[in-house]
N, C-alpha and C. Protein backbone atom coordinates (compact mmCIF):
# COMPACT_ATOMS: atom_id res chain seq x y z
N UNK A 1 14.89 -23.83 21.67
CA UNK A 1 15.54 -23.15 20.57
C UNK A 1 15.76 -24.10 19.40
N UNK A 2 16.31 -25.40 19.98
CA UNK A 2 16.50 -26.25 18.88
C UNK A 2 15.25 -26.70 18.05
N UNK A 3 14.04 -26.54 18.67
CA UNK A 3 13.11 -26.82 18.10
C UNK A 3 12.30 -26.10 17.10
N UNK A 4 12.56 -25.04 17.42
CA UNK A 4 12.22 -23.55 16.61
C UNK A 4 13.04 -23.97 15.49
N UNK A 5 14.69 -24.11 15.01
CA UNK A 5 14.95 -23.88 14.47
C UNK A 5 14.66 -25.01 13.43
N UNK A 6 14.59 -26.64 13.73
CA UNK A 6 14.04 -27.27 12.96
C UNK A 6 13.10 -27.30 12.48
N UNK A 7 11.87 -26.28 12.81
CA UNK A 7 10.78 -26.15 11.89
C UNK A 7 10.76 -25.31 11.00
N UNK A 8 11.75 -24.10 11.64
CA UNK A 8 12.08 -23.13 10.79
C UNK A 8 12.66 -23.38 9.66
N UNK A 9 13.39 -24.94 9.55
CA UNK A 9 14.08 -24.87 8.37
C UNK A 9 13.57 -25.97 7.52
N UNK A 10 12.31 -26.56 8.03
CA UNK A 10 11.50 -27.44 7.74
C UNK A 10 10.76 -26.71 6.27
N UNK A 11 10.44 -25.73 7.26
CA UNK A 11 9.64 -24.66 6.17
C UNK A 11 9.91 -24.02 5.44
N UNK A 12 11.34 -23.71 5.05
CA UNK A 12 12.38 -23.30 4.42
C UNK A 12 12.44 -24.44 3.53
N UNK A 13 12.66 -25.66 3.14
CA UNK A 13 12.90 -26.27 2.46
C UNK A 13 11.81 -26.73 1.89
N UNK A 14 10.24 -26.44 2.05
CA UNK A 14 9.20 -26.67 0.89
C UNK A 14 8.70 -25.19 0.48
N UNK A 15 9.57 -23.92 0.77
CA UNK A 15 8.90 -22.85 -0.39
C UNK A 15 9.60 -23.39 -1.17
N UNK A 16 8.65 -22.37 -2.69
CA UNK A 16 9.66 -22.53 -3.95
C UNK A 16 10.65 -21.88 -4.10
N UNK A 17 11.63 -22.10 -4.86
CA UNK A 17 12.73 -21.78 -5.38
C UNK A 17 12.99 -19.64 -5.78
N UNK A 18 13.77 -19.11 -4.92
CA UNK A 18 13.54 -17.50 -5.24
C UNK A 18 14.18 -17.62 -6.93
N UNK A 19 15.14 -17.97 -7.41
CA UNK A 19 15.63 -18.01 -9.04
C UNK A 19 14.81 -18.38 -10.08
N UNK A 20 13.18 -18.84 -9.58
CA UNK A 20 11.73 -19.05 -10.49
C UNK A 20 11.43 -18.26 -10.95
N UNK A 21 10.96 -18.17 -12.35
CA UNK A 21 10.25 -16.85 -12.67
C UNK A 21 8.53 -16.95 -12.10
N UNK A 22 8.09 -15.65 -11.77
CA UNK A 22 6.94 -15.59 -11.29
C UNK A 22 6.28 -15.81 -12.33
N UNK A 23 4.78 -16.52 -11.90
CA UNK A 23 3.85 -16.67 -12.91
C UNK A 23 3.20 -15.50 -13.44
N UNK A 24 2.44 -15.47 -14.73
CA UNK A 24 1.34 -14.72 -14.89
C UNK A 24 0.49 -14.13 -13.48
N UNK A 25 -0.14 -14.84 -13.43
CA UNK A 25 -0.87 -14.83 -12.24
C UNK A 25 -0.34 -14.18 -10.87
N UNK A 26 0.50 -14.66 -10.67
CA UNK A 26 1.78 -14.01 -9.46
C UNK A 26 1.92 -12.64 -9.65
N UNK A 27 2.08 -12.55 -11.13
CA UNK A 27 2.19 -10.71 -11.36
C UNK A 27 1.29 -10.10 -11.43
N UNK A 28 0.30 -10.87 -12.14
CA UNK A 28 -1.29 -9.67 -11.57
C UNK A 28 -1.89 -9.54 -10.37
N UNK A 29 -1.63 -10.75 -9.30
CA UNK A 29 -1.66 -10.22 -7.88
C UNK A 29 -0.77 -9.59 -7.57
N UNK A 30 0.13 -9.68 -7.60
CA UNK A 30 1.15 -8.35 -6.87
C UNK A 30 0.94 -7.08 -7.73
N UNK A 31 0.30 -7.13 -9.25
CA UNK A 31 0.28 -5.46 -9.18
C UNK A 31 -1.48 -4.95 -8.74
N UNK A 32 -2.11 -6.08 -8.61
CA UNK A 32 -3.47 -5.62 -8.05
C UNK A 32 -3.69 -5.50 -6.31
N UNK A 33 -2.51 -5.83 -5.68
CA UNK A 33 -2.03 -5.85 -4.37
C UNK A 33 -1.65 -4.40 -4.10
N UNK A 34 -0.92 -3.83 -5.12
CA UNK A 34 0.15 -2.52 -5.20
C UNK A 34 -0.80 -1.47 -5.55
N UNK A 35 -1.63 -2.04 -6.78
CA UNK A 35 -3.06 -1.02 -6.68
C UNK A 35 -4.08 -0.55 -5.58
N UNK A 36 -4.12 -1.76 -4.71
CA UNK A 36 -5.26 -1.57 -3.49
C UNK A 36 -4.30 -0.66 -2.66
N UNK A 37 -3.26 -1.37 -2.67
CA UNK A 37 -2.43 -0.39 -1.46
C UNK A 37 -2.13 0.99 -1.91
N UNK A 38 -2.02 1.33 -3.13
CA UNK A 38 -1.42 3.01 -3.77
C UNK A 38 -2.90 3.62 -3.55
N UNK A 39 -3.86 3.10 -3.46
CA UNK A 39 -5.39 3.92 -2.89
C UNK A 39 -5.52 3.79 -1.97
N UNK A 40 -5.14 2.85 -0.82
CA UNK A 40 -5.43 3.15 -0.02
C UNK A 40 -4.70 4.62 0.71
N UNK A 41 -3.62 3.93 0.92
CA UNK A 41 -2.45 4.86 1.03
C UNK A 41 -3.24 7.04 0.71
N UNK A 42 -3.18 6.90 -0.52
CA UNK A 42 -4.14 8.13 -1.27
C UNK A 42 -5.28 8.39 -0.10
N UNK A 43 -6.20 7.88 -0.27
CA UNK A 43 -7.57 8.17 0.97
C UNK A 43 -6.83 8.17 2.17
N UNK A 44 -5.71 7.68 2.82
CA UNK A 44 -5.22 8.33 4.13
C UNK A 44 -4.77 8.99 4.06
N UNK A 45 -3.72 9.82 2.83
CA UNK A 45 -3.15 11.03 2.87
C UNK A 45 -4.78 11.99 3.10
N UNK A 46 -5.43 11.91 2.14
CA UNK A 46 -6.43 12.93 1.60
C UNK A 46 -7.29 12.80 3.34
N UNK A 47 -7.51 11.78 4.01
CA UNK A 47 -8.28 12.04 5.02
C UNK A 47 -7.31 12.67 6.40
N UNK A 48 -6.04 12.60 6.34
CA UNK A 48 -5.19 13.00 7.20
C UNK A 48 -5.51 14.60 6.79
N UNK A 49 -5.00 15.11 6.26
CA UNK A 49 -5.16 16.38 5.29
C UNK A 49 -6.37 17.33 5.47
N UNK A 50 -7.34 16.54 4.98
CA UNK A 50 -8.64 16.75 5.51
C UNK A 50 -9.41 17.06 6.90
N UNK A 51 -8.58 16.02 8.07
CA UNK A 51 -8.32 16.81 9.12
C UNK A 51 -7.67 18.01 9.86
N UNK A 52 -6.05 17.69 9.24
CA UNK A 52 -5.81 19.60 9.09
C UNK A 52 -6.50 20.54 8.73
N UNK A 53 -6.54 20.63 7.07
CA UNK A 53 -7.87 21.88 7.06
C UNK A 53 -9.00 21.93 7.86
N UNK A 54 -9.58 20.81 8.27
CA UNK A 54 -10.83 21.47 9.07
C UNK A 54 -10.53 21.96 10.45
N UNK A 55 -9.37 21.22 11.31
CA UNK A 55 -9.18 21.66 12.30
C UNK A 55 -8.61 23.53 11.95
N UNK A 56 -8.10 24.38 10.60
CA UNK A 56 -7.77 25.16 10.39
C UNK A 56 -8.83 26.26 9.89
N UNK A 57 -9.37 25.47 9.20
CA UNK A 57 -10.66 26.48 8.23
C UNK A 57 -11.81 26.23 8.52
N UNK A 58 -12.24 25.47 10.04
CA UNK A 58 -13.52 25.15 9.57
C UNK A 58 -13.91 24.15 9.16
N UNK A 59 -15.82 24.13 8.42
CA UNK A 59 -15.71 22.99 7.51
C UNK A 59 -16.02 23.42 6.67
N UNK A 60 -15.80 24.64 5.72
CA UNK A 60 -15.59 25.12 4.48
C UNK A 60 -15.12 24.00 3.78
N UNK A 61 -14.05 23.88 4.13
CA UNK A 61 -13.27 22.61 3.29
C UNK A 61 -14.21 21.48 2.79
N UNK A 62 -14.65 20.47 3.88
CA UNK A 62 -15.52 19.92 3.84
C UNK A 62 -16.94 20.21 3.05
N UNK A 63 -17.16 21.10 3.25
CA UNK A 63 -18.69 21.68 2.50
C UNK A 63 -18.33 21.74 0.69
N UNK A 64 -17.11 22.25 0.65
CA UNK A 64 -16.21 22.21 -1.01
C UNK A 64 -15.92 21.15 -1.60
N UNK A 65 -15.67 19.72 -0.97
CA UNK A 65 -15.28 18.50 -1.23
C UNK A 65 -16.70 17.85 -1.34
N UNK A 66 -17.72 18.00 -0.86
CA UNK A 66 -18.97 17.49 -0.82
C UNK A 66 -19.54 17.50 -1.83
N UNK A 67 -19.36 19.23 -2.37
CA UNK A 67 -19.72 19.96 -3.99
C UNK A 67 -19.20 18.43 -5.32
N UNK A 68 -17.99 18.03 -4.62
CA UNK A 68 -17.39 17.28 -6.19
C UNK A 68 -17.33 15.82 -5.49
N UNK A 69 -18.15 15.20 -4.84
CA UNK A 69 -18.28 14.15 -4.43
C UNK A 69 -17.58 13.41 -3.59
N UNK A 70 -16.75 13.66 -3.07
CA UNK A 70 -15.98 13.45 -1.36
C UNK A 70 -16.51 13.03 -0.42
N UNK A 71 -16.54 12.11 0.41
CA UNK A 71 -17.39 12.23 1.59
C UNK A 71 -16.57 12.05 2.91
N UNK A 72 -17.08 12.84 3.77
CA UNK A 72 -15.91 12.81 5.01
C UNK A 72 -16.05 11.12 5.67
N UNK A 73 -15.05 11.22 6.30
CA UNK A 73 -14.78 9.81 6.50
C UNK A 73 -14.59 10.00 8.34
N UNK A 74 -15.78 8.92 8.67
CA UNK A 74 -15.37 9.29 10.11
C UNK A 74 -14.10 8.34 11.15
């Protein structure tokens, strides 16, 4: 335990400082981080979804999404 905790605080004492302002850089990865994730996120709603309707309608659904460029996702 004691050993855990001295590394734990080993490593604690070379991050930087949380009261830093983030860099440039820092902020365009975290909002290009937030971008990948808000699409991804999107294509699992839409493919979750996508499984409902077909398990409901068929693959009408599917055949309609194909029309406007969709592609089922296996």
């Amino acid at each position: 335990m004691l050993e855990w905790w001295s590394t734990c605080s080993r490593s604690l004492k070379c991050d930087p400082p949380f009261d830093k302002e983030p860099s440039r850089e820092e902020i365009k990865l975290a909002e290009r981080i937030a971008s990948i994730l808000k699409d991804f996120e999107a294509s699992q709603l839409e493919v979750y979804l996508g499984f409902k309707l077909t398990k409901t309608n068929g693959w009408k659904w599917w055949k309609n999404k194909k029309k406007i460029g969709i592609r089922k996702m296996n």
